[in-house]
N, C-alpha and C. Protein backbone atom coordinates (compact mmCIF):
# COMPACT_ATOMS: atom_id res chain seq x y z
N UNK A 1 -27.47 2.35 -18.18
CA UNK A 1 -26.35 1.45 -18.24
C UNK A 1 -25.04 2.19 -17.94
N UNK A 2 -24.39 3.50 -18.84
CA UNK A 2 -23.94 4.46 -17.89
C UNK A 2 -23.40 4.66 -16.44
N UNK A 3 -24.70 4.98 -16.15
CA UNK A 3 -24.97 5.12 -14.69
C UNK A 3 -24.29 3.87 -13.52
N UNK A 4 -24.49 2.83 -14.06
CA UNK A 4 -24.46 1.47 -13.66
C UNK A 4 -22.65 1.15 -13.60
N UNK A 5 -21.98 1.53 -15.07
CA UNK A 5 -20.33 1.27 -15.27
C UNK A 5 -20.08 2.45 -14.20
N UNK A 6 -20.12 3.60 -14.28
CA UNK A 6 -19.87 4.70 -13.50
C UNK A 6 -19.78 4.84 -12.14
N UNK A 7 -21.15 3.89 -11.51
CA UNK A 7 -21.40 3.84 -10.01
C UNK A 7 -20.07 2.41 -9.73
N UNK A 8 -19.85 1.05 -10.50
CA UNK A 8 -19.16 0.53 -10.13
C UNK A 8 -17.50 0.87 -10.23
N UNK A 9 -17.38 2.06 -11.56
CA UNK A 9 -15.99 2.20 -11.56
C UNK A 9 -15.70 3.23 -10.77
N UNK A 10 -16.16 4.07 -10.02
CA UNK A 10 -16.00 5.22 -8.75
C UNK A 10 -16.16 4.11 -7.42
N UNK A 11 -16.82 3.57 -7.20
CA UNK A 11 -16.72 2.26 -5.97
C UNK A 11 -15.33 1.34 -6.01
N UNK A 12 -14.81 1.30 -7.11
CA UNK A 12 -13.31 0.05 -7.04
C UNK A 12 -12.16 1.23 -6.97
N UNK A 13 -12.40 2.94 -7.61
CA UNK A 13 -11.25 3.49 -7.52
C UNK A 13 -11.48 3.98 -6.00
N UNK A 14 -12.29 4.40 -5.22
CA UNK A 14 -12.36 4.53 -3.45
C UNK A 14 -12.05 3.42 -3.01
N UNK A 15 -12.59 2.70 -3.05
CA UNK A 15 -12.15 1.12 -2.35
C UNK A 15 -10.62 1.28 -2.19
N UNK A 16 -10.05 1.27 -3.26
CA UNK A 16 -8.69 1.13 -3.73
C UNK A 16 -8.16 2.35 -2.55
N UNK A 17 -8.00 3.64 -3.13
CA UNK A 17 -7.87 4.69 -3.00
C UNK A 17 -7.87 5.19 -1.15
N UNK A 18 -8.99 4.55 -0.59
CA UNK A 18 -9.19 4.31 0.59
C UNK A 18 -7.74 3.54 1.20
N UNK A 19 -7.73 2.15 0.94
CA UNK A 19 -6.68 0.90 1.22
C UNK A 19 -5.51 1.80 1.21
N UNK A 20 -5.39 2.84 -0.10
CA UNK A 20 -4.12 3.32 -0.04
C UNK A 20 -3.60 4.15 1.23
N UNK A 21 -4.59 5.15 1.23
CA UNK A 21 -4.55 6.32 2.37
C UNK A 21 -4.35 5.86 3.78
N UNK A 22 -4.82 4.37 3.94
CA UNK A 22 -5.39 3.18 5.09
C UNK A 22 -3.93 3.23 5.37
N UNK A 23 -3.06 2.90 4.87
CA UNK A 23 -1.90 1.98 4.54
C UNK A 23 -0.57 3.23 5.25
N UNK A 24 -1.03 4.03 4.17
CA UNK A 24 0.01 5.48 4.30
C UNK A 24 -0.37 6.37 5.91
N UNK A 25 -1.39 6.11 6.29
CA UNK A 25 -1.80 6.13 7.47
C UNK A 25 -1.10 5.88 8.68
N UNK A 26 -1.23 4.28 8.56
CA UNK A 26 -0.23 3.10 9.45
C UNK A 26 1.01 3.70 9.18
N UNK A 27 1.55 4.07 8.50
CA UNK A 27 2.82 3.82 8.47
C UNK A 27 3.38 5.29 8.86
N UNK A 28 2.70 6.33 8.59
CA UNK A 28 3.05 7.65 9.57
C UNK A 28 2.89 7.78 10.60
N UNK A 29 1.90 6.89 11.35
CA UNK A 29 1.26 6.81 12.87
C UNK A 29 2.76 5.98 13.30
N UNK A 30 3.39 5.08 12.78
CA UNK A 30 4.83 4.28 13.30
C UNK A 30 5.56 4.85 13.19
N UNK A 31 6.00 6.00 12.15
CA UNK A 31 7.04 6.80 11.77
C UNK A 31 7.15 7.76 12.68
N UNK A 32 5.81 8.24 13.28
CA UNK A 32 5.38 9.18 14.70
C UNK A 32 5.98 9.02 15.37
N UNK A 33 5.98 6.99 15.74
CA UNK A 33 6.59 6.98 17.01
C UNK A 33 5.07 6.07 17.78
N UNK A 34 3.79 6.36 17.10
CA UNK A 34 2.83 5.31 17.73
C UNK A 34 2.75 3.60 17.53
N UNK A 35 1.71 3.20 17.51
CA UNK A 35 1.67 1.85 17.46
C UNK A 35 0.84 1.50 16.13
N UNK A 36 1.02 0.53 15.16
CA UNK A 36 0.66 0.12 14.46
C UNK A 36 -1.26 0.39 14.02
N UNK A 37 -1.38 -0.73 15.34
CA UNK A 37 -2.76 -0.88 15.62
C UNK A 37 -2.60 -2.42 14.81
N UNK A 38 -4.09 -2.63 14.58
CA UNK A 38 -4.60 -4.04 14.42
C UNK A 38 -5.06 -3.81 12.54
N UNK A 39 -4.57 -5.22 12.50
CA UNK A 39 -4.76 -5.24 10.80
C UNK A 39 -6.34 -5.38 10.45
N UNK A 40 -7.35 -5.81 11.39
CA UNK A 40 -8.70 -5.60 10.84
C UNK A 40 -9.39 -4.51 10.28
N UNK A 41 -8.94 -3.39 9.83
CA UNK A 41 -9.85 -2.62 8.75
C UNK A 41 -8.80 -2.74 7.51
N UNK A 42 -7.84 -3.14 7.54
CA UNK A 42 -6.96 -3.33 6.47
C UNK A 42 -7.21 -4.77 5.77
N UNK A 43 -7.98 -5.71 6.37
CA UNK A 43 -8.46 -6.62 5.82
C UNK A 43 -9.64 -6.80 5.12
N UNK A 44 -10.68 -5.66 6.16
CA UNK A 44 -11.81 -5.56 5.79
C UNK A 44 -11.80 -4.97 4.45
N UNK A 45 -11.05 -3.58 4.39
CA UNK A 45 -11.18 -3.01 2.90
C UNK A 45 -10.14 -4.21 1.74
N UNK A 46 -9.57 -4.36 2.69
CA UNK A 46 -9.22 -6.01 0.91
C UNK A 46 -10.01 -6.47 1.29
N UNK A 47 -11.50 -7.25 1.63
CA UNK A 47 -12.39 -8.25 1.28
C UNK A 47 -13.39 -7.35 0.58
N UNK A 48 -13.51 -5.86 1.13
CA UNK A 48 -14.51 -5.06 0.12
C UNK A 48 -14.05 -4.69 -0.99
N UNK A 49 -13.04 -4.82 -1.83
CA UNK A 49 -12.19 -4.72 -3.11
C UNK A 49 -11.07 -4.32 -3.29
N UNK A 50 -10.68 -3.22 -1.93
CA UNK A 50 -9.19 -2.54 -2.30
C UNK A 50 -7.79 -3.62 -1.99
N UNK A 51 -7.93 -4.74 -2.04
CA UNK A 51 -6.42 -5.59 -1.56
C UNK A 51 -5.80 -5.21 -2.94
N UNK A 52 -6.16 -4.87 -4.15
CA UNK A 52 -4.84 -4.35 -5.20
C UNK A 52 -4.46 -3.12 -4.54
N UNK A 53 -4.94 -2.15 -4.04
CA UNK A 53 -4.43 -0.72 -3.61
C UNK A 53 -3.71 -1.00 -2.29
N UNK A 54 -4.19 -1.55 -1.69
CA UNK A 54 -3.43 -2.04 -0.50
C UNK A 54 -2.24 -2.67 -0.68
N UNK A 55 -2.31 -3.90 -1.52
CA UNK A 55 -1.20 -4.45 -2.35
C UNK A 55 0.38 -3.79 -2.92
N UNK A 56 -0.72 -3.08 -3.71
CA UNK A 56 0.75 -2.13 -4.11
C UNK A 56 1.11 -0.82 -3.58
N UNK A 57 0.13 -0.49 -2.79
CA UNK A 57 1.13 0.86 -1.62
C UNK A 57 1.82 -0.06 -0.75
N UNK A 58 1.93 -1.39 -0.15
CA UNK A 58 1.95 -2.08 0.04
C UNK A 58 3.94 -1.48 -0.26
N UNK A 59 3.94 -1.92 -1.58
CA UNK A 59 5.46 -1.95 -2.07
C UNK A 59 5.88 -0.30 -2.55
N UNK A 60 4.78 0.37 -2.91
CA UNK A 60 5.63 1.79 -3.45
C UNK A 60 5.71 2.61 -2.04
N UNK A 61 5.45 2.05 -0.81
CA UNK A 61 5.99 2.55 0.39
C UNK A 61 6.88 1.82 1.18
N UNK A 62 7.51 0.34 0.50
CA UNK A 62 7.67 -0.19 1.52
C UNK A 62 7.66 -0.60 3.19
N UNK A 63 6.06 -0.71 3.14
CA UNK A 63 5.81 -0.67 4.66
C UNK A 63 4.81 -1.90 4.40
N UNK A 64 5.60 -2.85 6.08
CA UNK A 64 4.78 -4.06 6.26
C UNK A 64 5.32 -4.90 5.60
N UNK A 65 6.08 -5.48 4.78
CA UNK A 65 6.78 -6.03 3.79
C UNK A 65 7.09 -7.99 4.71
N UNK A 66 7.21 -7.36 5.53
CA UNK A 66 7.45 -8.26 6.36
C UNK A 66 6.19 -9.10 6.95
N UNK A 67 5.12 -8.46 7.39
CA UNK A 67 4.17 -9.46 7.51
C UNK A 67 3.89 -10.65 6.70
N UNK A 68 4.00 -11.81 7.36
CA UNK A 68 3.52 -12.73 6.11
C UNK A 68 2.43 -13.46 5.90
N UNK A 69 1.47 -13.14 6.73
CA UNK A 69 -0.30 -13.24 6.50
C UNK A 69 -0.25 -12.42 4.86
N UNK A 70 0.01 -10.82 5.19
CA UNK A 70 -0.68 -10.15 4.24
C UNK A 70 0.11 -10.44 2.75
N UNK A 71 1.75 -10.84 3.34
CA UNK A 71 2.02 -10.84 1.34
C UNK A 71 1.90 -12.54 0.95
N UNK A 72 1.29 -13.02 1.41
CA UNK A 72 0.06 -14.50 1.08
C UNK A 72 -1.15 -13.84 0.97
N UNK A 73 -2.10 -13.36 1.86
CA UNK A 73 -3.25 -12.91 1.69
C UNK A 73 -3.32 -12.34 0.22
N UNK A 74 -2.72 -10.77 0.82
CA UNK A 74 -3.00 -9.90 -0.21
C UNK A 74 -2.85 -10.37 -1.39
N UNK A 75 -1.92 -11.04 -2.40
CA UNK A 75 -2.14 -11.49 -3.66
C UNK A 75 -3.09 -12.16 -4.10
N UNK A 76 -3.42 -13.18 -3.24
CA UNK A 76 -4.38 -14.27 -3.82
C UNK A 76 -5.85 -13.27 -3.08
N UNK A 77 -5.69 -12.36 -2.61
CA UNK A 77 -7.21 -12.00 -2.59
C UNK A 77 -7.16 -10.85 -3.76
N UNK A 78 -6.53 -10.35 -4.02
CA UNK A 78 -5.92 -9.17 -5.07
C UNK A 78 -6.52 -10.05 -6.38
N UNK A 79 -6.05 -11.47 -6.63
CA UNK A 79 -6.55 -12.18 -7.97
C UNK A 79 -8.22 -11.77 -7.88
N UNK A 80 -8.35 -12.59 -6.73
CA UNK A 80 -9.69 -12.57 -6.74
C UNK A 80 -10.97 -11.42 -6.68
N UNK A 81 -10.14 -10.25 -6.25
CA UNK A 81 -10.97 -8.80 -6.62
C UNK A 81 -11.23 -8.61 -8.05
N UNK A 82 -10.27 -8.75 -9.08
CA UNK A 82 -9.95 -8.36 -10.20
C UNK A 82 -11.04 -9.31 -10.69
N UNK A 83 -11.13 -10.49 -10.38
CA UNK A 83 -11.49 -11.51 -11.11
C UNK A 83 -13.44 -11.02 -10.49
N UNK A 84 -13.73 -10.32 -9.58
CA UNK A 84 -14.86 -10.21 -8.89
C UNK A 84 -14.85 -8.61 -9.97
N UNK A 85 -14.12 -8.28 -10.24
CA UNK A 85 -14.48 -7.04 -11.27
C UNK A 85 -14.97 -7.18 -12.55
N UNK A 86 -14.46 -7.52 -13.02
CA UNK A 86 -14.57 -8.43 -14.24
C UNK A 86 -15.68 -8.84 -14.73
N UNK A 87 -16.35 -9.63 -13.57
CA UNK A 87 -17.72 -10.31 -13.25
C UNK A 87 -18.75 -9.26 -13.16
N UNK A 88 -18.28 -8.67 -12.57
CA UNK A 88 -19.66 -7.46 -12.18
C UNK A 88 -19.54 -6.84 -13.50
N UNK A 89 -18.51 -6.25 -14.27
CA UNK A 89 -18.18 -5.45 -15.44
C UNK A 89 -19.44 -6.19 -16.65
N UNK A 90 -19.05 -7.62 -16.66
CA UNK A 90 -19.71 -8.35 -17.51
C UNK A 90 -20.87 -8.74 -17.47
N UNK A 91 -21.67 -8.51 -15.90
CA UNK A 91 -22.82 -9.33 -15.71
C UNK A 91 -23.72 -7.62 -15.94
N UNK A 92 -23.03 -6.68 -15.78
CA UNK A 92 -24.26 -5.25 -15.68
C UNK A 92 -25.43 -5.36 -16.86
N UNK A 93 -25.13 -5.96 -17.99
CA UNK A 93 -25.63 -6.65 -19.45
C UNK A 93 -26.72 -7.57 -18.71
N UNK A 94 -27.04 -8.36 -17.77
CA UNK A 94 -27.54 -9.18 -17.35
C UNK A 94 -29.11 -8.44 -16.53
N UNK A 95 -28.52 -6.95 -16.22
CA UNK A 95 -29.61 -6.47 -15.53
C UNK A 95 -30.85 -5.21 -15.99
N UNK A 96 -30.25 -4.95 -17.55
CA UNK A 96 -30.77 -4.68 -18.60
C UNK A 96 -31.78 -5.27 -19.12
């Protein structure tokens, strides 16, 4: 059971952790002087759990602020990670 909290709470802090680096990424590749690129792996890792890490590097870098897909997206998928954590947190009891 352990094993089980451990494997899911190292999977939501990468997820996260990932989104962040994702983020801080983009925004040195523009600061370079390159091009953005395309928001599809930045979506993908918010539908695989990191839209809170994404979310809030999001604001402690102020970068992107302005898109307004992502500051609609990102919150209401941000609820719904947390709320998909939660679930898994509570159901691991279920596979015992």
């Amino acid at each position: 059971m352990v094993f089980l909290y451990l494997l899911l709470t190292v999977y939501i802090v990468a997820i996260n952790f990932y989104g962040f680096r994702f983020l801080k990424q983009q925004r040195d590749n523009v600061d370079a002087g390159g091009c953005p690129g395309g928001d599809g792996k930045l979506y993908l890792t918010a539908f695989l759990g990191g839209a809170p890490g994404v979310y809030v590097s999001m604001f402690a870098m102020r970068y992107r602020l302005g898109s307004l897909a992502l500051m609609i997206f990102l919150p209401l998928l941000s609820v719904f990670n947390v709320y998909c954590y939660y679930l898994a947190f509570r159901s691991i009891w279920l596979f015992l």
